[in-house]
Protein backbone atom coordinates (compact mmCIF):
# COMPACT_ATOMS: atom_id res chain seq x y z
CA UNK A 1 -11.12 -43.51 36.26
CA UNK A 2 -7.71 -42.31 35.17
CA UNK A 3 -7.26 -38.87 34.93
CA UNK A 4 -3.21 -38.99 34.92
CA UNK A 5 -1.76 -38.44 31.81
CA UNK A 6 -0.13 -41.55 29.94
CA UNK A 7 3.50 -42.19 29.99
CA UNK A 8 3.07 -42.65 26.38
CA UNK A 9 1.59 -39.32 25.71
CA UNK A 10 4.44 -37.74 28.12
CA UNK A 11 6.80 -39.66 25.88
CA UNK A 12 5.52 -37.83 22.80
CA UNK A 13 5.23 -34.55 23.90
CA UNK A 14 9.15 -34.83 25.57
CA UNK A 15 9.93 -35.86 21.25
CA UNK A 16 7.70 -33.01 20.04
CA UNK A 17 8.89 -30.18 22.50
CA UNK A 18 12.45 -31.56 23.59
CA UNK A 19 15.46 -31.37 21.37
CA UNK A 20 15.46 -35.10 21.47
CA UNK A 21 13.76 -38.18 23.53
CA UNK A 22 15.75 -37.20 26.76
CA UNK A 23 15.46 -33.09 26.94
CA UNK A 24 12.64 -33.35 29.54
CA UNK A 25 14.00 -30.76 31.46
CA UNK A 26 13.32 -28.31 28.94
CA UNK A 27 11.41 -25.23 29.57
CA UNK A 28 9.04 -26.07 26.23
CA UNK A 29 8.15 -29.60 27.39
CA UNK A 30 7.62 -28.65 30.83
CA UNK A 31 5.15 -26.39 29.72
CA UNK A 32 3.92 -28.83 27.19
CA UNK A 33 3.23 -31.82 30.00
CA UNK A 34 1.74 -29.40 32.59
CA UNK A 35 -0.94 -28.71 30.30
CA UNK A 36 -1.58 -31.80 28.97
CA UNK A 37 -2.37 -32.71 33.02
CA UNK A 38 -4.05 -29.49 33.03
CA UNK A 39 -6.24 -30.19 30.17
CA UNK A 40 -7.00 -33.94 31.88
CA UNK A 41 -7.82 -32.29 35.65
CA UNK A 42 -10.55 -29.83 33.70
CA UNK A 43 -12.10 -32.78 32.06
CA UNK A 44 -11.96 -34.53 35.40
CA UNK A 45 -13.59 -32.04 37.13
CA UNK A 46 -16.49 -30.92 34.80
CA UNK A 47 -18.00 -34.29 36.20
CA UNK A 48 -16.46 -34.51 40.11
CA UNK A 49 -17.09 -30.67 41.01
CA UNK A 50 -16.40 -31.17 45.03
CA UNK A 51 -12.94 -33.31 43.83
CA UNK A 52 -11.34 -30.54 45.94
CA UNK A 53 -7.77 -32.31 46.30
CA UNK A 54 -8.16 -32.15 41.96
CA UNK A 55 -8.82 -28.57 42.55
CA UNK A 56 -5.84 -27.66 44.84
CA UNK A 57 -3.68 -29.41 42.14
CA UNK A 58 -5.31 -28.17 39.29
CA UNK A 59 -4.35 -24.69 40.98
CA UNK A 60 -0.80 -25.75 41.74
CA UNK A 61 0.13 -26.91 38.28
CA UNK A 62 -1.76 -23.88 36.66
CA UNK A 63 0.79 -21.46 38.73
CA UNK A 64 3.87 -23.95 37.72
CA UNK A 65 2.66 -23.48 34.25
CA UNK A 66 2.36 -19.62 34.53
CA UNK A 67 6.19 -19.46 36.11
CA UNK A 68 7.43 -21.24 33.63
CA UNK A 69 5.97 -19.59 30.69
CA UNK A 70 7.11 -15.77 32.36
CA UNK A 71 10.67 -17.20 32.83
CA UNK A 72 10.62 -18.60 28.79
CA UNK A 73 8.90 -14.94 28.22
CA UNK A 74 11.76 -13.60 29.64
CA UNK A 75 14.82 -15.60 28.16
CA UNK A 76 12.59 -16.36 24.70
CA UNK A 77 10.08 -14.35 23.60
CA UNK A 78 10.33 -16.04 20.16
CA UNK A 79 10.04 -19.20 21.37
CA UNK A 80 7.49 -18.15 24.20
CA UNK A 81 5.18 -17.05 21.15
CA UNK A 82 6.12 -19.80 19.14
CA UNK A 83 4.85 -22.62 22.10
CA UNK A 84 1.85 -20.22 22.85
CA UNK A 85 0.42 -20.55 19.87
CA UNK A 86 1.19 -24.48 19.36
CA UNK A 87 -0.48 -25.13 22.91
CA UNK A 88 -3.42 -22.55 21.68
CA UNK A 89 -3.02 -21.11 25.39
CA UNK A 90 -4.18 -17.80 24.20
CA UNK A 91 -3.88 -15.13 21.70
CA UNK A 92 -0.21 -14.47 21.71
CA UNK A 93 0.45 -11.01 22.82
């Protein structure tokens, strides 16, 4: 049972969100990654409910998440709205 997410899939969201292969520091794939885990933890939990140590870093990478996207809302709003809507997070507002 794996519920990391793949270097390969890591590696393709860095090329889709980054500004090339390398950009991983970037706010966008940041954002990107964290819910890619995020999405992965859910799944893993829907079936291991009392996975509490899942839970506690579901919880922390949900906040990191939420940080990140009020700092891009912030310093971006364009592109804030722009990787809202690609990530279908919610209704861009």
């Amino acid at each position: 049972k794996n519920m990391a997410v793949s270097r390969e899939t890591k590696k393709n969201l860095v090329k889709e969100f980054g500004k090339d292969a390398k950009d991983t520091g970037n706010t966008e794939v940041q954002v990107a990654i964290l819910t890619a885990e995020i999405n992965s933890l859910t799944e893993h939990l829907k079936s291991n409910q009392k996975d509490f140590a899942s839970k506690r870093t579901l919880y922390a990478k949900n906040s990191k998440r939420r940080n990140l996207l009020n700092y891009l809302k912030r310093t971006n709003l364009d592109k804030y709205r722009e990787l809202v809507k690609k990530l279908n997070l919610r209704a861009a507002n």
